[in-house]
Protein backbone atom coordinates (compact mmCIF):
# COMPACT_ATOMS: atom_id res chain seq x y z
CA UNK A 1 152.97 182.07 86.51
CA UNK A 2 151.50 180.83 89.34
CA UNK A 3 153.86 179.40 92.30
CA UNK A 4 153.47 176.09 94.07
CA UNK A 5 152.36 178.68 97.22
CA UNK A 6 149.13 180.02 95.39
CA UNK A 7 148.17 176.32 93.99
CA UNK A 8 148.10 174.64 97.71
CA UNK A 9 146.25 177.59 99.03
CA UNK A 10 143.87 177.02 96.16
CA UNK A 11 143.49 173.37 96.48
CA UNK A 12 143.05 174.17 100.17
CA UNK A 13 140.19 176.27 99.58
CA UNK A 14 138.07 173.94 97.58
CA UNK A 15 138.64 171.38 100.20
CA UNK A 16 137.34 173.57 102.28
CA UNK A 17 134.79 174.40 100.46
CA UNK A 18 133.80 170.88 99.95
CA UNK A 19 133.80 170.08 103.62
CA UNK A 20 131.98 173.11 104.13
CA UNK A 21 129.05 171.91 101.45
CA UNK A 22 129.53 168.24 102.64
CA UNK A 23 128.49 169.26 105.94
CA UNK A 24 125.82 171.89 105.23
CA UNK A 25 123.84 169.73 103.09
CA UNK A 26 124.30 166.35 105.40
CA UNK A 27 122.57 168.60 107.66
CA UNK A 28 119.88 169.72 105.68
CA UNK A 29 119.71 166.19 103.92
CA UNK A 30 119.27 164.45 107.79
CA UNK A 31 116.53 166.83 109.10
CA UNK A 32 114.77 166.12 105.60
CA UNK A 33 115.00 161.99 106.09
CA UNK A 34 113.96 162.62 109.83
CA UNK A 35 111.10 164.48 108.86
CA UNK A 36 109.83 162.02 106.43
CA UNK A 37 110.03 159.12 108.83
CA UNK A 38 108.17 160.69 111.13
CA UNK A 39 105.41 161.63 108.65
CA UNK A 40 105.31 157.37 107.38
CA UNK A 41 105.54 156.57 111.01
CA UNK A 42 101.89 158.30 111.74
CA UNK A 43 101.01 157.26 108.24
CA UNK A 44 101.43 153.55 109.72
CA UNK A 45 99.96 154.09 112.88
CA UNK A 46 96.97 156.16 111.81
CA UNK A 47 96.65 152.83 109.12
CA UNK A 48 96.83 150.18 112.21
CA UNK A 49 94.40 152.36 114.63
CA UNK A 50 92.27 151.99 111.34
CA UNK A 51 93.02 148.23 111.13
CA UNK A 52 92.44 147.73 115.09
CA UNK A 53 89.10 149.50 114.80
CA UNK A 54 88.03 147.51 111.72
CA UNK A 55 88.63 144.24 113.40
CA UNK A 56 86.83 145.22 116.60
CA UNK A 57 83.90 146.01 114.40
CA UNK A 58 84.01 142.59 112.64
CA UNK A 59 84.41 140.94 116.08
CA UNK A 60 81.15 142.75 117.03
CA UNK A 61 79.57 141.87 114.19
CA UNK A 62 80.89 138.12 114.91
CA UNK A 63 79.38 137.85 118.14
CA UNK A 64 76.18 139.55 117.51
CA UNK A 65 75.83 136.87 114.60
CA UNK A 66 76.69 133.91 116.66
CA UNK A 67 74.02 135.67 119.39
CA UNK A 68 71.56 135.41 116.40
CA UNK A 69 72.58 132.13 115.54
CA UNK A 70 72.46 130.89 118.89
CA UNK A 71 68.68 132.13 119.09
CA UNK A 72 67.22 130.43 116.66
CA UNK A 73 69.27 127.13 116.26
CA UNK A 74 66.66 125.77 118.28
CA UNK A 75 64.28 126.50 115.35
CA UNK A 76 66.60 125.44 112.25
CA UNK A 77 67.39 121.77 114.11
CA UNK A 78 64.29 121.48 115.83
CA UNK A 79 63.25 117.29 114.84
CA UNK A 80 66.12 117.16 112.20
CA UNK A 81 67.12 114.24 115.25
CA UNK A 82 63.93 113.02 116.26
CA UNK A 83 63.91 109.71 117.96
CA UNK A 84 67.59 109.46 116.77
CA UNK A 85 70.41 107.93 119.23
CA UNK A 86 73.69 109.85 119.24
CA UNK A 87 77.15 108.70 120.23
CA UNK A 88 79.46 111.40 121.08
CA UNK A 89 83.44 110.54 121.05
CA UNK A 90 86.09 113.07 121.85
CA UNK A 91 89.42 113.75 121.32
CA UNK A 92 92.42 115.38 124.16
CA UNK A 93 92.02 118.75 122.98
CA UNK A 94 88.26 118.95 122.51
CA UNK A 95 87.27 122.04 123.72
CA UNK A 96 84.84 121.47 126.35
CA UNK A 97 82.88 124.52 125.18
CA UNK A 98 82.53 123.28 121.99
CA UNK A 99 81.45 119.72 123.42
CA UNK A 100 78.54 121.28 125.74
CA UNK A 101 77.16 123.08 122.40
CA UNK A 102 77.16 120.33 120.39
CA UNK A 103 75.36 117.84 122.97
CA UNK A 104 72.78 120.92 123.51
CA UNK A 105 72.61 121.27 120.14
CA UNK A 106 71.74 117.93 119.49
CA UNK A 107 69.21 117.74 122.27
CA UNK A 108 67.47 120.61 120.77
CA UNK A 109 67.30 118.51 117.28
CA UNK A 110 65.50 116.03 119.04
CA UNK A 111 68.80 113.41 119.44
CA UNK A 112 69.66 111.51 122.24
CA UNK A 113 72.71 110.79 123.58
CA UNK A 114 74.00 107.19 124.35
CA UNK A 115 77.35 107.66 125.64
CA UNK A 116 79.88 110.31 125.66
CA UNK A 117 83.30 108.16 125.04
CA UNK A 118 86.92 110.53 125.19
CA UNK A 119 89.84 108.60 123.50
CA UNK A 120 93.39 109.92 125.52
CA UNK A 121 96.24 110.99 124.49
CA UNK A 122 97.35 106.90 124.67
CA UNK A 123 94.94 105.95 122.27
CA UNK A 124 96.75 108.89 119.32
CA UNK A 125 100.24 108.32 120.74
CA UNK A 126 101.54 106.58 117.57
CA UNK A 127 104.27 104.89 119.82
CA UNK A 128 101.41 102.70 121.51
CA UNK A 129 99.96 101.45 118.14
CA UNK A 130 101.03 97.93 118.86
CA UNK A 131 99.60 97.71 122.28
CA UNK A 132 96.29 99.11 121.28
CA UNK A 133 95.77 97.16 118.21
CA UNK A 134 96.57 93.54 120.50
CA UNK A 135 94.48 95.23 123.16
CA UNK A 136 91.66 95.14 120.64
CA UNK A 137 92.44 91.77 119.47
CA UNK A 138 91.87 90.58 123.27
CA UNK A 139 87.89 91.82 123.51
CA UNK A 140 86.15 91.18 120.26
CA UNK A 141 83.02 89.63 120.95
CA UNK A 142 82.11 86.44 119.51
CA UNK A 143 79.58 87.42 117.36
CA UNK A 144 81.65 90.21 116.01
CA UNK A 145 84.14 89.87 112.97
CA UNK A 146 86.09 92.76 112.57
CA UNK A 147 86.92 94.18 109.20
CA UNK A 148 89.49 92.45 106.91
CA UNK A 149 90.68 96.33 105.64
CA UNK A 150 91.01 97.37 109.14
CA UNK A 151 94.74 96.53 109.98
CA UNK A 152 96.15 100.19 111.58
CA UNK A 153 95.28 100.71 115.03
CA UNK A 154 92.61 103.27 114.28
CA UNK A 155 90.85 101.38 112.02
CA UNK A 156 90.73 98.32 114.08
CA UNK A 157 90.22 100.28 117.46
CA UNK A 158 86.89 102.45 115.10
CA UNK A 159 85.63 99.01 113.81
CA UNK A 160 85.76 97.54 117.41
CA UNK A 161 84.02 100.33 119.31
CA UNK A 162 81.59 101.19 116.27
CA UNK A 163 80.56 97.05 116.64
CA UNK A 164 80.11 97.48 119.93
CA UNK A 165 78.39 100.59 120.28
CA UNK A 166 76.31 101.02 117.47
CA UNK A 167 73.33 99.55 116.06
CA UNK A 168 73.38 97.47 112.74
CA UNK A 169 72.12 100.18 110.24
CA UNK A 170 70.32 97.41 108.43
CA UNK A 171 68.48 96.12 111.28
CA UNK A 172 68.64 98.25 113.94
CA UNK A 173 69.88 95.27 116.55
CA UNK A 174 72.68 95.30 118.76
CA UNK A 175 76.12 93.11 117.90
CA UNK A 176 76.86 91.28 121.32
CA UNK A 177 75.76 91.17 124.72
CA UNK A 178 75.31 94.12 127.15
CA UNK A 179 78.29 92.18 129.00
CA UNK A 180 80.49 91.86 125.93
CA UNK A 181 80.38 95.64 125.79
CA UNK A 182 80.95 96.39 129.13
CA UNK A 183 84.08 94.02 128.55
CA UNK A 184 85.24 95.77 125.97
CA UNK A 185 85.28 99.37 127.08
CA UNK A 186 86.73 98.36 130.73
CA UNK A 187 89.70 97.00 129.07
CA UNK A 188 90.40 99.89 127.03
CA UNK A 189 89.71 101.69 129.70
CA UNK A 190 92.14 99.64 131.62
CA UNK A 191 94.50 100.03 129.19
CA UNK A 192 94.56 103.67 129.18
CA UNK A 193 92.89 104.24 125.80
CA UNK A 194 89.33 105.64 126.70
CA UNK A 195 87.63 107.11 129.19
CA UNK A 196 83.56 106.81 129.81
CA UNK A 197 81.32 107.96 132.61
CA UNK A 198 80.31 104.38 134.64
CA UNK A 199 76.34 103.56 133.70
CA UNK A 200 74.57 102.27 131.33
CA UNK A 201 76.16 102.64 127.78
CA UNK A 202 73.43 102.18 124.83
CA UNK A 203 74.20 101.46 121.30
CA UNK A 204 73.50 104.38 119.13
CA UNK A 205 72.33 105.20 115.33
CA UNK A 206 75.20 108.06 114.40
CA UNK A 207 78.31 109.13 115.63
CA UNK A 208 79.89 112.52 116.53
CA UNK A 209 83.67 112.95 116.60
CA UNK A 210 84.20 116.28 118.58
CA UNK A 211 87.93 117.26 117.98
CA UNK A 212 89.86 120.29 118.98
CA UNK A 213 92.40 122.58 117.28
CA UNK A 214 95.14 120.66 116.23
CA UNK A 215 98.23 122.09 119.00
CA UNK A 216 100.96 124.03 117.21
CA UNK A 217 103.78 121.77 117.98
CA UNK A 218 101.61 119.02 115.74
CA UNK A 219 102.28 121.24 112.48
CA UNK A 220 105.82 120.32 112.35
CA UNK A 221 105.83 116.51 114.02
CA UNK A 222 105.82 113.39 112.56
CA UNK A 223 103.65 112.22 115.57
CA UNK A 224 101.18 115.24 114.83
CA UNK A 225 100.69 114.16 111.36
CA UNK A 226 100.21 110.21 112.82
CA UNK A 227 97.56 111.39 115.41
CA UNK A 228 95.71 113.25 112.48
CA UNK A 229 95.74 110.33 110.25
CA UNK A 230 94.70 107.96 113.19
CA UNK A 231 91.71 109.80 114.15
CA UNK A 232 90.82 110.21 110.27
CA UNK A 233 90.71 106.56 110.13
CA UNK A 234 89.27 106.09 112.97
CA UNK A 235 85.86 108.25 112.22
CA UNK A 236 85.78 106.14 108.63
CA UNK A 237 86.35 102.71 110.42
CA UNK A 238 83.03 104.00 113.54
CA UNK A 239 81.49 105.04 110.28
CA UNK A 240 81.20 101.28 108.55
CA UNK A 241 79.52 100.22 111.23
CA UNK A 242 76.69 102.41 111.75
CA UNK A 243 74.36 104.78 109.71
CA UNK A 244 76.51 107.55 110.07
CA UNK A 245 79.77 109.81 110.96
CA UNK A 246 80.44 113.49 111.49
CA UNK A 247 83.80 114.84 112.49
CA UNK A 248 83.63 118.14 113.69
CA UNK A 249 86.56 120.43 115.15
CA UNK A 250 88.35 123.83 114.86
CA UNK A 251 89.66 125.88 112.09
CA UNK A 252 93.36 124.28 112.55
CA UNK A 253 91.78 120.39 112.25
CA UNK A 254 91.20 121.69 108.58
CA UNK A 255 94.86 122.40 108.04
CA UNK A 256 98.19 120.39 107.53
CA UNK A 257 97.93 117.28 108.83
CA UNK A 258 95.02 117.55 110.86
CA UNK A 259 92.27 115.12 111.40
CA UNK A 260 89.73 116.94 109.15
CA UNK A 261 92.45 117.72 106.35
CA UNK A 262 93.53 114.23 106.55
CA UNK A 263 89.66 112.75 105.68
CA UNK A 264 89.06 115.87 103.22
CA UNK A 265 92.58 114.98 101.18
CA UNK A 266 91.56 110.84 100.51
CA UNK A 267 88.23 110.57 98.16
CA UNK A 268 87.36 107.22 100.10
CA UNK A 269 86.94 108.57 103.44
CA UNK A 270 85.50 112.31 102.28
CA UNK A 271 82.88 110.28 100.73
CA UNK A 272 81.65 108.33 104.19
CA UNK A 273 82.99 110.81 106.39
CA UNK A 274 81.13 114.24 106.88
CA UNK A 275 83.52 117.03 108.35
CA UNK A 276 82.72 120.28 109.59
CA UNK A 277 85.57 122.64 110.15
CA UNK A 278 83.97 125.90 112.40
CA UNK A 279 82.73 124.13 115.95
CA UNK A 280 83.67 127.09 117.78
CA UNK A 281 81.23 129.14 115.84
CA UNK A 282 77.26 128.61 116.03
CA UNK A 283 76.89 127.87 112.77
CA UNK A 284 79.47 125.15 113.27
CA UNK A 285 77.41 123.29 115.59
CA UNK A 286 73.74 124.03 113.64
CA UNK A 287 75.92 122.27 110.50
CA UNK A 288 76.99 119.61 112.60
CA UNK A 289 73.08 118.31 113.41
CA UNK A 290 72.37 118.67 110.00
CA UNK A 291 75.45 116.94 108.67
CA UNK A 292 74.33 113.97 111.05
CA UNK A 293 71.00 114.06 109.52
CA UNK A 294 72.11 114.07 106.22
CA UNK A 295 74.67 111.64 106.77
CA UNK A 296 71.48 109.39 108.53
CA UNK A 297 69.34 109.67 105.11
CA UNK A 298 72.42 108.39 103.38
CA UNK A 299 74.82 111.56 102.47
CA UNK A 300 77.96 113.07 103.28
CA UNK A 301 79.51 116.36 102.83
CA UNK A 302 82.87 119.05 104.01
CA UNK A 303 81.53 121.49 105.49
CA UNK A 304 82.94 125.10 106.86
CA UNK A 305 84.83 127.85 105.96
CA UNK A 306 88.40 125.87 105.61
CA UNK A 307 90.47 124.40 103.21
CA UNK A 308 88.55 122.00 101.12
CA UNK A 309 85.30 122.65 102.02
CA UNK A 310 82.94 122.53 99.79
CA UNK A 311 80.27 124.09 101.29
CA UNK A 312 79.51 126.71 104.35
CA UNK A 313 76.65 124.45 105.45
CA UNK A 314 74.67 121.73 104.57
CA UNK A 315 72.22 123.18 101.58
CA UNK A 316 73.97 125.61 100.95
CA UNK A 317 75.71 126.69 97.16
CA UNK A 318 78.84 125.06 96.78
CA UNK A 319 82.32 127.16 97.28
């Protein structure tokens, strides 16, 4: 018979041999799981030097492209713009960069440019709609009757300036007087809307709208989404009143409630409007000269590598 002695000394004993094994293989168990984090940690950084490498070769490739592309745009646009007139308009986060390509690429096509005209951050602040739309009101020529559709401030402020400084596409004359136009752009300039270089402003054929990358405090905003829409309709209402529109900007313009993704998303103003969504890369601006000159013998067309684009350039297969 065994005695209550012998059974806690047993019980004891597998305790302690249970501790004993606990402890043992914990030990074994934790050098294992050590080991085999260490081996996926190299796994993962041999993977990301791989990555790194991969995107410094496509980055080479990149630039050695837009080198190529730079070399012979010259070639591709070479009188696409002959004896055309040009008017470039910018936005507050135009990259200047991207601005100085465009004009030289448009130079090279044979365009010239009229007037370089930069709307401020006044002219999208959504809170300053009212002002600019009685503003406008104030300086419309005589001889100039502004659109009945154009009611928002971007429409009326596009139909006003494309009156103004743009030829009729029909006849090729000027609407108002040299004076009336001066008028006109000194009082949005007065206002705070636009700013121009002093000299001689000429009416022009085509349009330009040379945008930025839409900042990343827009994506969220109510007032982002508002500037977006009010340059969109802007570049439709310039576009009624000449012989033709591009607006061209950065990859992000293409996205959320940017400018581009605003004109791509309505049928109406895709259909007037041409859009190009890669300025900052050669090709960008070599698709922008031909989008004006397709947009000059009567065409339109989204053009990049973004969302809604439906081609990477003009003539090219669709996506």
């Amino acid at each position: 018979m065994i005695s209550l002695r012998q059974h806690a000394v047993s019980l004891v004993a597998v305790f302690l041999a249970l501790a004993v094994g606990v402890i043992l293989g914990s030990g074994l168990l934790s050098d294992t799981l050590v080991s085999g984090l260490r081996d996926d940690k190299d796994d993962l950084n041999a993977q990301l030097q791989e990555q790194y490498e991969r995107a410094n070769r496509l980055d080479a490739r990149l630039s050695a492209a837009d080198g190529f592309e730079a070399t012979i745009a010259p070639r591709v646009v070479r009188d696409e713009l002959r004896d055309r007139t040009v008017l470039v308009v910018t936005t507050p986060d135009t990259d200047p960069g991207d601005l100085d390509a465009t004009v030289r690429t448009v130079e090279a096509a044979g365009g010239r440019i009229t007037a370089r005209l930069a709307l401020t951050d006044t002219f999208l602040d959504v809170s300053a709609g009212d002002l600019l739309r009685s503003t406008v009101a104030q300086v419309v020529p005589a001889g100039v009757q502004l659109n009945t559709g154009a009611v928002d401030p971007g429409s009326l402020a596009g139909d006003l300036l494309g009156a103004v400084l743009l030829v009729d596409p029909a006849t090729g004359d000027t609407r108002g007087t040299p004076e009336e136009r001066v008028l006109t752009l000194n009082t949005l300039r007065s206002g705070g809307f636009v700013t121009y270089e002093d000299g001689a402003v000429e009416p022009a054929q085509a349009t330009v709208v040379v945008t930025g990358e839409r900042a990343a405090t827009d994506e969220q905003s109510a007032a982002g989404g508002n500037r977006g829409a009010l340059l969109a309709r802007f570049a439709a209402a310039v576009d009624t009143r000449g012989a033709g529109t591009v607006l061209a900007g950065r990859p992000g313009a293409a996205t959320g409630s940017g400018p581009i993704a605003v004109v791509r998303a309505d049928a109406a103003l895709s259909s007037a409007v041409s859009t190009v969504d890669d300025l900052d890369r050669e090709s960008g601006r070599i698709t922008t000269v031909l989008a004006l000159r397709e947009q000059l013998d009567g065409g339109s067309g989204r053009y990049g590598t973004g969302p809604a684009a439906a081609a990477v350039t003009v003539g090219s297969a669709a996506r």
